[in-house]
PDB file of N, CA and C in Angstrom:
ATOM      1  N   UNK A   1      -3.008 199.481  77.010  1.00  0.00           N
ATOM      2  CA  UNK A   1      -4.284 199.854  77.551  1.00  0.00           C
ATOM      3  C   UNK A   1      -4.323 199.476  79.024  1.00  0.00           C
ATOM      4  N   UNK A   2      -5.471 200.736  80.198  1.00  0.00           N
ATOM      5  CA  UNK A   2      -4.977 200.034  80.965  1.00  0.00           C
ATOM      6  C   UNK A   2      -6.107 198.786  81.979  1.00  0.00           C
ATOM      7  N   UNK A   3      -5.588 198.045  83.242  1.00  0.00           N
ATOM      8  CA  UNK A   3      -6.533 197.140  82.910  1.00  0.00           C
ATOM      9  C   UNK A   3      -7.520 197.465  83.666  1.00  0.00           C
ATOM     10  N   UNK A   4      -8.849 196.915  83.404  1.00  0.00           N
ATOM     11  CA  UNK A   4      -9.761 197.209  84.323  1.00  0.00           C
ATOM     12  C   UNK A   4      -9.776 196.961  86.029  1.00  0.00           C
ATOM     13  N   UNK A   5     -10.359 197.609  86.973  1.00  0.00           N
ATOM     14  CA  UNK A   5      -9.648 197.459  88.541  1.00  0.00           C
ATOM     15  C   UNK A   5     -10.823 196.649  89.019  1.00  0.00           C
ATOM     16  N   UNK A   6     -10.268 195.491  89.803  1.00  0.00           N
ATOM     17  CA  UNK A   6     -10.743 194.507  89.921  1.00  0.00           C
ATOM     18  C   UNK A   6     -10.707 194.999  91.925  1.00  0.00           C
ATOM     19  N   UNK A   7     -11.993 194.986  92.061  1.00  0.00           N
ATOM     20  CA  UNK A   7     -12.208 194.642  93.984  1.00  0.00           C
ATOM     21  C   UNK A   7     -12.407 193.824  94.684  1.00  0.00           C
ATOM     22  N   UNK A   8     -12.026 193.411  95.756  1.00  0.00           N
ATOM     23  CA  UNK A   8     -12.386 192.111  96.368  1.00  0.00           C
ATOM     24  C   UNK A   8     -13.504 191.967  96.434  1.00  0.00           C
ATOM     25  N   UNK A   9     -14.535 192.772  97.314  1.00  0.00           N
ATOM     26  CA  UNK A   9     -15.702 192.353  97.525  1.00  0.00           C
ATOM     27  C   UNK A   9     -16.790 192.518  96.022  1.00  0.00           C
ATOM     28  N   UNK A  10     -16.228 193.134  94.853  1.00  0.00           N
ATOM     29  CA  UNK A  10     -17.211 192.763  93.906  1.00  0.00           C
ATOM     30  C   UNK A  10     -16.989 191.274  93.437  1.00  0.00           C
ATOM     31  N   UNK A  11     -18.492 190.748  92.904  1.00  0.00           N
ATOM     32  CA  UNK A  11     -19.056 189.513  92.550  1.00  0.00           C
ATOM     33  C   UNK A  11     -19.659 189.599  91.339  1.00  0.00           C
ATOM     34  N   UNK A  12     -19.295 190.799  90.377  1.00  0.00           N
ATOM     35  CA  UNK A  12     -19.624 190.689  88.824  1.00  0.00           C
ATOM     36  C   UNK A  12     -21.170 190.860  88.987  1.00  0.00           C
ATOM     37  N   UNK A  13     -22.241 191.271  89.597  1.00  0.00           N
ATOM     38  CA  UNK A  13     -23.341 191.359  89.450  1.00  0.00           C
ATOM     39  C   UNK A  13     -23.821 192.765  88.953  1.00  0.00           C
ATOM     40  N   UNK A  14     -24.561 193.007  88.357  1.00  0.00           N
ATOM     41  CA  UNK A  14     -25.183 194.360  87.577  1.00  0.00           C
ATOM     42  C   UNK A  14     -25.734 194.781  88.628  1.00  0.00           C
ATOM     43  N   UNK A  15     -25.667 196.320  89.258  1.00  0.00           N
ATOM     44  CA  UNK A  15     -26.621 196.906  90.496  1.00  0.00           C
ATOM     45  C   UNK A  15     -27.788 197.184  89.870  1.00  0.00           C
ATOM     46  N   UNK A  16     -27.048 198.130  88.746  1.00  0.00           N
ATOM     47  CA  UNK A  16     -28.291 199.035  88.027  1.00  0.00           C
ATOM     48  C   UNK A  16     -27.241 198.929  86.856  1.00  0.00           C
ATOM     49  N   UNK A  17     -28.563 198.621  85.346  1.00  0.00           N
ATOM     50  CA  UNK A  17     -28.128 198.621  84.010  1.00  0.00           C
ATOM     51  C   UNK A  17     -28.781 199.977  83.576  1.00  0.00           C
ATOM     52  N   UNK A  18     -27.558 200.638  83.146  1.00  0.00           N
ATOM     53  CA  UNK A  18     -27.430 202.112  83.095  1.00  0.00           C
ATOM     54  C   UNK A  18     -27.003 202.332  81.370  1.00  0.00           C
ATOM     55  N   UNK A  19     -27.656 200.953  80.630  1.00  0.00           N
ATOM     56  CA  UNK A  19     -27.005 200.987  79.222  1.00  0.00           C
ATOM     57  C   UNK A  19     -28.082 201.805  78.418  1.00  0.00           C
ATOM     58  N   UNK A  20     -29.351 202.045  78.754  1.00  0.00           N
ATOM     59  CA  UNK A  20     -30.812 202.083  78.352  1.00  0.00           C
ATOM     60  C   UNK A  20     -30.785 203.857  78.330  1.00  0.00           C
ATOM     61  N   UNK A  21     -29.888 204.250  79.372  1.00  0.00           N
ATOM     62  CA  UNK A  21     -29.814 205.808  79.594  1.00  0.00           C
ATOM     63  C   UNK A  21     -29.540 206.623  78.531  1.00  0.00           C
ATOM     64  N   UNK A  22     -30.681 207.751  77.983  1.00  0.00           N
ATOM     65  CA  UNK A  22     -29.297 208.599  76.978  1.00  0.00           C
ATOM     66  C   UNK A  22     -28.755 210.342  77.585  1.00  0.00           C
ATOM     67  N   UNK A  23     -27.996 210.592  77.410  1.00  0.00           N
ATOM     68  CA  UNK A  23     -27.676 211.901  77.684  1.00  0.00           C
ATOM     69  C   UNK A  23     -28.522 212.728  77.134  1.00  0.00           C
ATOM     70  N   UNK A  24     -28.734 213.419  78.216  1.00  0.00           N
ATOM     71  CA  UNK A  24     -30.296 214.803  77.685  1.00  0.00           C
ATOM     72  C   UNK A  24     -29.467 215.904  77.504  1.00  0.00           C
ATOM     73  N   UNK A  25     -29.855 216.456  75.910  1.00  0.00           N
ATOM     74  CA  UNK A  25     -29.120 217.708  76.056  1.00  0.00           C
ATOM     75  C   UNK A  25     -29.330 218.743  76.702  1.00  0.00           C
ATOM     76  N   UNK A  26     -28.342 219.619  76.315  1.00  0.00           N
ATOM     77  CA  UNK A  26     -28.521 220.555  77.336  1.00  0.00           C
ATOM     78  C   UNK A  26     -29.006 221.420  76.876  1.00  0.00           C
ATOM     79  N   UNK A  27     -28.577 222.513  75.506  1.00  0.00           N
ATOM     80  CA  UNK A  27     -29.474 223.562  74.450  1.00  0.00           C
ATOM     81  C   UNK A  27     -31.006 223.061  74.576  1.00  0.00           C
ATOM     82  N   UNK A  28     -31.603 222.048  73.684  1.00  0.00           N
ATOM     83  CA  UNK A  28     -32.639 221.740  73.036  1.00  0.00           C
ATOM     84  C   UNK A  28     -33.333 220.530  73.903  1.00  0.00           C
ATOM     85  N   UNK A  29     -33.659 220.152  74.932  1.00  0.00           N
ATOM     86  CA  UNK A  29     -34.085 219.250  75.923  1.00  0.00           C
ATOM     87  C   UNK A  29     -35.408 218.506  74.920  1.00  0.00           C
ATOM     88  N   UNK A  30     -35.072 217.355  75.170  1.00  0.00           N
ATOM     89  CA  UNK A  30     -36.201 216.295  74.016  1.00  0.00           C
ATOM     90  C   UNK A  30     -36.932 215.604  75.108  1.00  0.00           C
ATOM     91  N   UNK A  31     -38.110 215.197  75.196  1.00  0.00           N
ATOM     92  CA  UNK A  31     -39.319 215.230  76.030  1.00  0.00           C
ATOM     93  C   UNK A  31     -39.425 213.814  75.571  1.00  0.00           C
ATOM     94  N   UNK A  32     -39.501 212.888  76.142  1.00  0.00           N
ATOM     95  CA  UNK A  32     -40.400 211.325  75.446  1.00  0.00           C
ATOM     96  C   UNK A  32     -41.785 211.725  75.128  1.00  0.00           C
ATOM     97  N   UNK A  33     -41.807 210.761  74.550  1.00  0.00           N
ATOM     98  CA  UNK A  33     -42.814 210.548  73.754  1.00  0.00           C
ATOM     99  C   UNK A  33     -44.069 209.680  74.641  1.00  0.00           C
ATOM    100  N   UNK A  34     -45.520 209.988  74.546  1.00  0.00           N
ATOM    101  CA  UNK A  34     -45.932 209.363  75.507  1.00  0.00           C
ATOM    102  C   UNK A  34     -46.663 207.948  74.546  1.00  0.00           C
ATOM    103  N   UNK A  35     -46.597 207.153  75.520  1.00  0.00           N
ATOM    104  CA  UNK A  35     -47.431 205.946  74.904  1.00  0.00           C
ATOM    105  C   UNK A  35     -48.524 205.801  75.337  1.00  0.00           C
ATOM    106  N   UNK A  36     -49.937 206.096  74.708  1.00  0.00           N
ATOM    107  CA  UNK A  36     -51.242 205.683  75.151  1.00  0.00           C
ATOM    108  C   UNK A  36     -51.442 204.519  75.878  1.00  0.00           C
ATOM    109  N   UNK A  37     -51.217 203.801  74.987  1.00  0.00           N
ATOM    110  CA  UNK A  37     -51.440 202.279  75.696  1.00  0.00           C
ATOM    111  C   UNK A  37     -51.058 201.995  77.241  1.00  0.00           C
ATOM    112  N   UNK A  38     -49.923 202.153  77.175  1.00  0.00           N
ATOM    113  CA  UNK A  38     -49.333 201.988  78.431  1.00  0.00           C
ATOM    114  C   UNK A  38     -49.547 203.072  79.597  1.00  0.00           C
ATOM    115  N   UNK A  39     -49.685 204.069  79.270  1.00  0.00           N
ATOM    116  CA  UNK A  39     -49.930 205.498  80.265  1.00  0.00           C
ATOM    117  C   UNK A  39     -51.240 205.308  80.938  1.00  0.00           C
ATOM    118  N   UNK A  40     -52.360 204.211  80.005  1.00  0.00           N
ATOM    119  CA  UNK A  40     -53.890 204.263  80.573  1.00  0.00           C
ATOM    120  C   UNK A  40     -53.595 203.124  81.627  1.00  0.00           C
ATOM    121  N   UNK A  41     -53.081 202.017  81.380  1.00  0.00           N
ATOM    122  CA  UNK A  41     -53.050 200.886  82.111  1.00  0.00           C
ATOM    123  C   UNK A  41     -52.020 201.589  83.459  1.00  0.00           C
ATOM    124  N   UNK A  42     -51.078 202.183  83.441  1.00  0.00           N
ATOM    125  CA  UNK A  42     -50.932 202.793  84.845  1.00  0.00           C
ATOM    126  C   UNK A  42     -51.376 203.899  85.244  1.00  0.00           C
ATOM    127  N   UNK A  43     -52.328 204.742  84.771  1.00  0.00           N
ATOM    128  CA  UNK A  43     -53.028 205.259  85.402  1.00  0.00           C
ATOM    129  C   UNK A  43     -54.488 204.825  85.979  1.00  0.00           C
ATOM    130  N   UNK A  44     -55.013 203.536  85.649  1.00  0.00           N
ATOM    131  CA  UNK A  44     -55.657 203.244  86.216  1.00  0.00           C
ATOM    132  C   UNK A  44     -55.207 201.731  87.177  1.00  0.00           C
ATOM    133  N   UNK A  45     -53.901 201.807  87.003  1.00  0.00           N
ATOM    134  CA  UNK A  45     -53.363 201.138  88.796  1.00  0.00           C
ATOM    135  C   UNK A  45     -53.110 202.155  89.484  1.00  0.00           C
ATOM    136  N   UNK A  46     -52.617 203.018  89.161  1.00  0.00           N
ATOM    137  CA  UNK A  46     -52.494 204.517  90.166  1.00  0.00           C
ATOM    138  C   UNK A  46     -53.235 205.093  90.864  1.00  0.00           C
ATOM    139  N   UNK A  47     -54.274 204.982  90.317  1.00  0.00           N
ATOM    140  CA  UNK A  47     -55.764 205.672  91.361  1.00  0.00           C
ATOM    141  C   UNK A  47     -56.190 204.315  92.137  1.00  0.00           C
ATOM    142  N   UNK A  48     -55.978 203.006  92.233  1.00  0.00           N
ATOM    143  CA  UNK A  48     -56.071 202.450  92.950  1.00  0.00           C
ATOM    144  C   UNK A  48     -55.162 202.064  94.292  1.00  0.00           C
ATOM    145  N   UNK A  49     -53.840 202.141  93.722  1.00  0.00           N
ATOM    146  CA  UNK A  49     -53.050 202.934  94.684  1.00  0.00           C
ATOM    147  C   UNK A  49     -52.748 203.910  95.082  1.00  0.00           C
ATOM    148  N   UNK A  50     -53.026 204.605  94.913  1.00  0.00           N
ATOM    149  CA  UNK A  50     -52.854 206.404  95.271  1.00  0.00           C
ATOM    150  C   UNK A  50     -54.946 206.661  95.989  1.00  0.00           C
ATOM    151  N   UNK A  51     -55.096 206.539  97.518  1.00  0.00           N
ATOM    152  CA  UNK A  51     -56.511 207.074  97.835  1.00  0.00           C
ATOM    153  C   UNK A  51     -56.583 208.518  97.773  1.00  0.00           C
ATOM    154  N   UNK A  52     -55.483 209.034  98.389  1.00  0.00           N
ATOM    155  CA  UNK A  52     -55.039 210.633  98.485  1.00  0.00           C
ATOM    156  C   UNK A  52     -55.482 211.239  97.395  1.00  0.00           C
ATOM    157  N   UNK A  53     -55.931 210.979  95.676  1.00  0.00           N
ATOM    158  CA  UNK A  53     -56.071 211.216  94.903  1.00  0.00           C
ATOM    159  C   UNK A  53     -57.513 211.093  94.458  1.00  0.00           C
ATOM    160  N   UNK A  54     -58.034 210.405  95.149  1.00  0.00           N
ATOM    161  CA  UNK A  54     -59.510 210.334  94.875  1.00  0.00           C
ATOM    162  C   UNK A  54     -60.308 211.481  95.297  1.00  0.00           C
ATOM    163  N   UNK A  55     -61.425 211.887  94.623  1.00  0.00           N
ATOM    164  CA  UNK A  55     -62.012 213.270  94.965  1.00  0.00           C
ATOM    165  C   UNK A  55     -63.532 212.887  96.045  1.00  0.00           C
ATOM    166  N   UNK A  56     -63.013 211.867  96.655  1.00  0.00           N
ATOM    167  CA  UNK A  56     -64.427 212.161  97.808  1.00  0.00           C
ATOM    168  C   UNK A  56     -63.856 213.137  98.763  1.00  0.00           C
ATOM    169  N   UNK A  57     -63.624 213.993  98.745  1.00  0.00           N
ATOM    170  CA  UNK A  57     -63.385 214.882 100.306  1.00  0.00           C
ATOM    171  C   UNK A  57     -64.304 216.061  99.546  1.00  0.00           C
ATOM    172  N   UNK A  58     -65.267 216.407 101.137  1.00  0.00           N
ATOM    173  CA  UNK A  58     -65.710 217.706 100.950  1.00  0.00           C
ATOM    174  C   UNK A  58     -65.541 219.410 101.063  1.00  0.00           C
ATOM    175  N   UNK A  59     -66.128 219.848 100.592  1.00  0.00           N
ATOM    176  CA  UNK A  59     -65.083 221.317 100.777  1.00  0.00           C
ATOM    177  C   UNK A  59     -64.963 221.951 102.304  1.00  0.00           C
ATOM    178  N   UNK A  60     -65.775 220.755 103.377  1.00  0.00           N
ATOM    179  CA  UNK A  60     -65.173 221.340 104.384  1.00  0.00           C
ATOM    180  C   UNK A  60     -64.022 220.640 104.942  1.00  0.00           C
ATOM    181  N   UNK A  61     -63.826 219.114 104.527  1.00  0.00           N
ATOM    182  CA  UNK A  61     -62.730 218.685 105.174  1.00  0.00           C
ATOM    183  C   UNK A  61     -61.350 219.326 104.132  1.00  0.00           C
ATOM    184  N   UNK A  62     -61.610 219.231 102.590  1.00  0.00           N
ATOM    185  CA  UNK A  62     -60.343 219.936 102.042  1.00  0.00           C
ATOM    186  C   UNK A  62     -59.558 221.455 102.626  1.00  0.00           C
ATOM    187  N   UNK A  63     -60.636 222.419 103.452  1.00  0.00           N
ATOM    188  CA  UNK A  63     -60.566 223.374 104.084  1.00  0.00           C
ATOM    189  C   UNK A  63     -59.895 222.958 105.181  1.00  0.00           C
ATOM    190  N   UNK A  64     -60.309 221.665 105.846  1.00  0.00           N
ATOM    191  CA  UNK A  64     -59.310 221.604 107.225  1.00  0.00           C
ATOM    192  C   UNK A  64     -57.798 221.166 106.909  1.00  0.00           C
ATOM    193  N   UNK A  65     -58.303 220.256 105.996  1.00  0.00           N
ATOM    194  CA  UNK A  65     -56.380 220.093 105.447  1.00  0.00           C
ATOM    195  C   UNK A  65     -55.874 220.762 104.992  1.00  0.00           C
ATOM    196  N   UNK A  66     -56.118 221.385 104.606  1.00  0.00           N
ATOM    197  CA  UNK A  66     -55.421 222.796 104.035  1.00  0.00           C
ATOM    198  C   UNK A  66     -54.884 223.694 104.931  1.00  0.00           C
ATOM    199  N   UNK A  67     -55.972 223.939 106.068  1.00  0.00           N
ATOM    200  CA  UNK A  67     -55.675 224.949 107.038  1.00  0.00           C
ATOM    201  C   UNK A  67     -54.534 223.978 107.908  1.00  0.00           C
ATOM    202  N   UNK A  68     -54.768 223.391 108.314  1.00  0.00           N
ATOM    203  CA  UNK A  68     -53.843 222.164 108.690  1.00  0.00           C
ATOM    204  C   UNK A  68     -52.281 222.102 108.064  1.00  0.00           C
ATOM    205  N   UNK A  69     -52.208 222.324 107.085  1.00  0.00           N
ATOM    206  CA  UNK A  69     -51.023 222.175 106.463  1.00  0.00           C
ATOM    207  C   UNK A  69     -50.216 223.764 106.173  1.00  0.00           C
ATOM    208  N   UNK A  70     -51.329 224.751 106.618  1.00  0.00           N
ATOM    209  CA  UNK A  70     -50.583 226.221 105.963  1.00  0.00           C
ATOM    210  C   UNK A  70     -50.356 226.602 107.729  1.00  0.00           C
ATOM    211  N   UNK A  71     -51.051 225.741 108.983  1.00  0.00           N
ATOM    212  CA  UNK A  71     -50.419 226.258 110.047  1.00  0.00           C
ATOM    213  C   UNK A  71     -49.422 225.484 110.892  1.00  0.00           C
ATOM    214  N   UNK A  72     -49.206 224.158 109.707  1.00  0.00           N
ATOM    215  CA  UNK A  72     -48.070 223.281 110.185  1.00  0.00           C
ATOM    216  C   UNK A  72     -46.659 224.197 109.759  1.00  0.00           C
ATOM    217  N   UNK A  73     -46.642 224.758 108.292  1.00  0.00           N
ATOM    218  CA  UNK A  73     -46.063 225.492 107.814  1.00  0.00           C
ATOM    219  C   UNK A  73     -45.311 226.997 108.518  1.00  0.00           C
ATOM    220  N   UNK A  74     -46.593 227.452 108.889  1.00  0.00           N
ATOM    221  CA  UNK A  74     -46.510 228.751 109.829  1.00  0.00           C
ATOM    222  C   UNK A  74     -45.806 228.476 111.089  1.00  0.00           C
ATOM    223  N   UNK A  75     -45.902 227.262 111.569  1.00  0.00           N
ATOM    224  CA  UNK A  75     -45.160 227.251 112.771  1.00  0.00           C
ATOM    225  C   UNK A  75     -43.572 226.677 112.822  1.00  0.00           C
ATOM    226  N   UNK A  76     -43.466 226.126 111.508  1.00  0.00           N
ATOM    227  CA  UNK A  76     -41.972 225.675 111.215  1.00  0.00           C
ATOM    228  C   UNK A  76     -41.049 227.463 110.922  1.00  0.00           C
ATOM    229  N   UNK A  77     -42.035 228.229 110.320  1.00  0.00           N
ATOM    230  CA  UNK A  77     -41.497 229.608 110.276  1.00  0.00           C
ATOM    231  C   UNK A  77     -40.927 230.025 111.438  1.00  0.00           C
ATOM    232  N   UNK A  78     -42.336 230.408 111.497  1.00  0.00           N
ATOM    233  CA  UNK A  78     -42.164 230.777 113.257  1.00  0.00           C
ATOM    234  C   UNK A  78     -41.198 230.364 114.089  1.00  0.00           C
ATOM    235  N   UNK A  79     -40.278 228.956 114.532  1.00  0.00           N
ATOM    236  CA  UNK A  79     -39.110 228.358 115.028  1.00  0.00           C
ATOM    237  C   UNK A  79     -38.009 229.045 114.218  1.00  0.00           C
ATOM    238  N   UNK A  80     -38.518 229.303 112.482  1.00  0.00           N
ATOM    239  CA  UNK A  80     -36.912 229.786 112.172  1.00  0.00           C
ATOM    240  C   UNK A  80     -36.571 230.779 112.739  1.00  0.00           C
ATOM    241  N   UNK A  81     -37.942 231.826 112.610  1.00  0.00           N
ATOM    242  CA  UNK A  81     -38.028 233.211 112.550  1.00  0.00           C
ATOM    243  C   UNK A  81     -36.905 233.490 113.987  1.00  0.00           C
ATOM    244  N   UNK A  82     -37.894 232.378 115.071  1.00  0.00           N
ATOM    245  CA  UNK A  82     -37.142 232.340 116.701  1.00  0.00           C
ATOM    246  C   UNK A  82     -35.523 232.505 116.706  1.00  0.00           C
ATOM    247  N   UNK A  83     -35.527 231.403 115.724  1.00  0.00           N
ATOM    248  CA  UNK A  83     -33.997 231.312 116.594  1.00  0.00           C
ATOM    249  C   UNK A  83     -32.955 232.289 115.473  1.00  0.00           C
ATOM    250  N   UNK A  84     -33.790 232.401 114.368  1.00  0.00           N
ATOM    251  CA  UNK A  84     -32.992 233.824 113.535  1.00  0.00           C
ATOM    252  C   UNK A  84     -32.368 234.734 114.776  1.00  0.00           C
ATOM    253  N   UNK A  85     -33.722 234.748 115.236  1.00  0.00           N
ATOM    254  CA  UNK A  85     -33.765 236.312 116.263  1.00  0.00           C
ATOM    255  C   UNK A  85     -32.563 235.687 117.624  1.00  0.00           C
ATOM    256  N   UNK A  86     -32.369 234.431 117.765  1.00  0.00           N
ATOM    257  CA  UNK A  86     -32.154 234.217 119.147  1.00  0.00           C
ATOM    258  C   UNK A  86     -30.193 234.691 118.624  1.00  0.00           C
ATOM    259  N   UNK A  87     -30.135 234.013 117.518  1.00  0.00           N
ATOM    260  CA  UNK A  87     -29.017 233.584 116.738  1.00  0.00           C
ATOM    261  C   UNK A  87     -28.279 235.394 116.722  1.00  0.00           C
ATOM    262  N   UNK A  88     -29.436 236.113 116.150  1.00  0.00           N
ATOM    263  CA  UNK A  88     -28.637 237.866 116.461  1.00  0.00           C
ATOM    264  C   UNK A  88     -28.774 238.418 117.747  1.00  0.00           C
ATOM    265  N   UNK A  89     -29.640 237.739 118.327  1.00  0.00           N
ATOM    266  CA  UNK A  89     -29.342 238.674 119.909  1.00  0.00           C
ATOM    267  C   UNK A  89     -28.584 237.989 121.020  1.00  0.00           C
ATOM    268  N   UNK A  90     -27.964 237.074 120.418  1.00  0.00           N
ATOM    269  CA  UNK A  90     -26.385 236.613 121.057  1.00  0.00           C
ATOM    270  C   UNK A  90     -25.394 236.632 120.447  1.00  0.00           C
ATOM    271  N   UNK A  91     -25.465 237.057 119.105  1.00  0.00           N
ATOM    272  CA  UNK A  91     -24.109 237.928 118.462  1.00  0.00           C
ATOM    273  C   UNK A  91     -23.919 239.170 118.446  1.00  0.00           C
ATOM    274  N   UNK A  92     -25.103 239.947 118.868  1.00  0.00           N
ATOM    275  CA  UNK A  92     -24.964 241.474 119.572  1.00  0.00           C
ATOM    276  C   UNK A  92     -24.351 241.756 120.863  1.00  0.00           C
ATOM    277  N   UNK A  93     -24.926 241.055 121.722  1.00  0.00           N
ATOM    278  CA  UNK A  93     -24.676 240.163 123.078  1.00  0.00           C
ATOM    279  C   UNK A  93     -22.944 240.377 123.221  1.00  0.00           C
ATOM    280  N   UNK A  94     -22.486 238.781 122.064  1.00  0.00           N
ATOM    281  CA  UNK A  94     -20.609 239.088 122.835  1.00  0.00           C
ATOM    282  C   UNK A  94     -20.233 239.483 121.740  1.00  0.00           C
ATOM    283  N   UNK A  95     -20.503 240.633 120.886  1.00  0.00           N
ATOM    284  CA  UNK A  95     -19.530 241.426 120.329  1.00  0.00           C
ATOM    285  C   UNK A  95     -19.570 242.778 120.770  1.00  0.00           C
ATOM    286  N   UNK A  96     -20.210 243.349 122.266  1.00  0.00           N
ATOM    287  CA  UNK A  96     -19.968 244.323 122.258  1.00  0.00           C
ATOM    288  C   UNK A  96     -18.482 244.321 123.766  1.00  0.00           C
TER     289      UNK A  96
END
C-alpha cells in the first residue's frame, strides 16, 4: 500500500472537516429537510442583521433605488456596447 505524502509545512491540523458532506446525486437531487426549530431562531437573528430587509422604505424611495440600480446597469452596457463597437471598428480598420 502506498504511503501517505507527508509536507513540510503541514502541522496535522483540520482546515475544513469535510466528513459531514454527502454526495448529492445527480438523477434524483434530495433537498434537506427543514427544521422548524432552528430555521425560526435564525430567522429572527437575520432580520436583525440584515436592515436591507426590513420593509420601512417608501414607494418613492424603493422607486429611486430601483431606478438607481437599472441605470447603474444601463451604463455598464453602454461601456460594453462602446468598446464592442470600438473593438470592430479597429478590426475593420487593419484588415483592409
Amino acid at each position: 500500500m502506498a504511503e501517505k505524502k507527508r509536507y513540510d509545512d503541514d502541522d496535522g491540523r483540520t482546515i475544513a472537516d469535510m466528513s459531514g458532506i454527502e454526495r448529492t446525486p445527480m438523477l434524483i437531487p434530495k433537498f434537506p429537510k427543514a427544521k422548524s426549530s432552528q430555521s425560526e431562531a435564525e430567522n429572527a437573528e437575520a432580520s436583525d442583521e440584515r436592515p436591507w430587509e426590513q420593509q420601512g422604505l417608501s414607494k418613492q424611495e424603493r422607486r429611486s433605488f430601483i431606478f438607481g440600480a437599472m441605470s447603474a446597469t444601463a451604463l455598464i452596457a453602454l461601456l460594453f456596447i462602446a468598446a464592442g463597437a470600438i473593438a470592430i471598428a479597429l478590426f475593420i480598420l487593419f484588415t483592409r
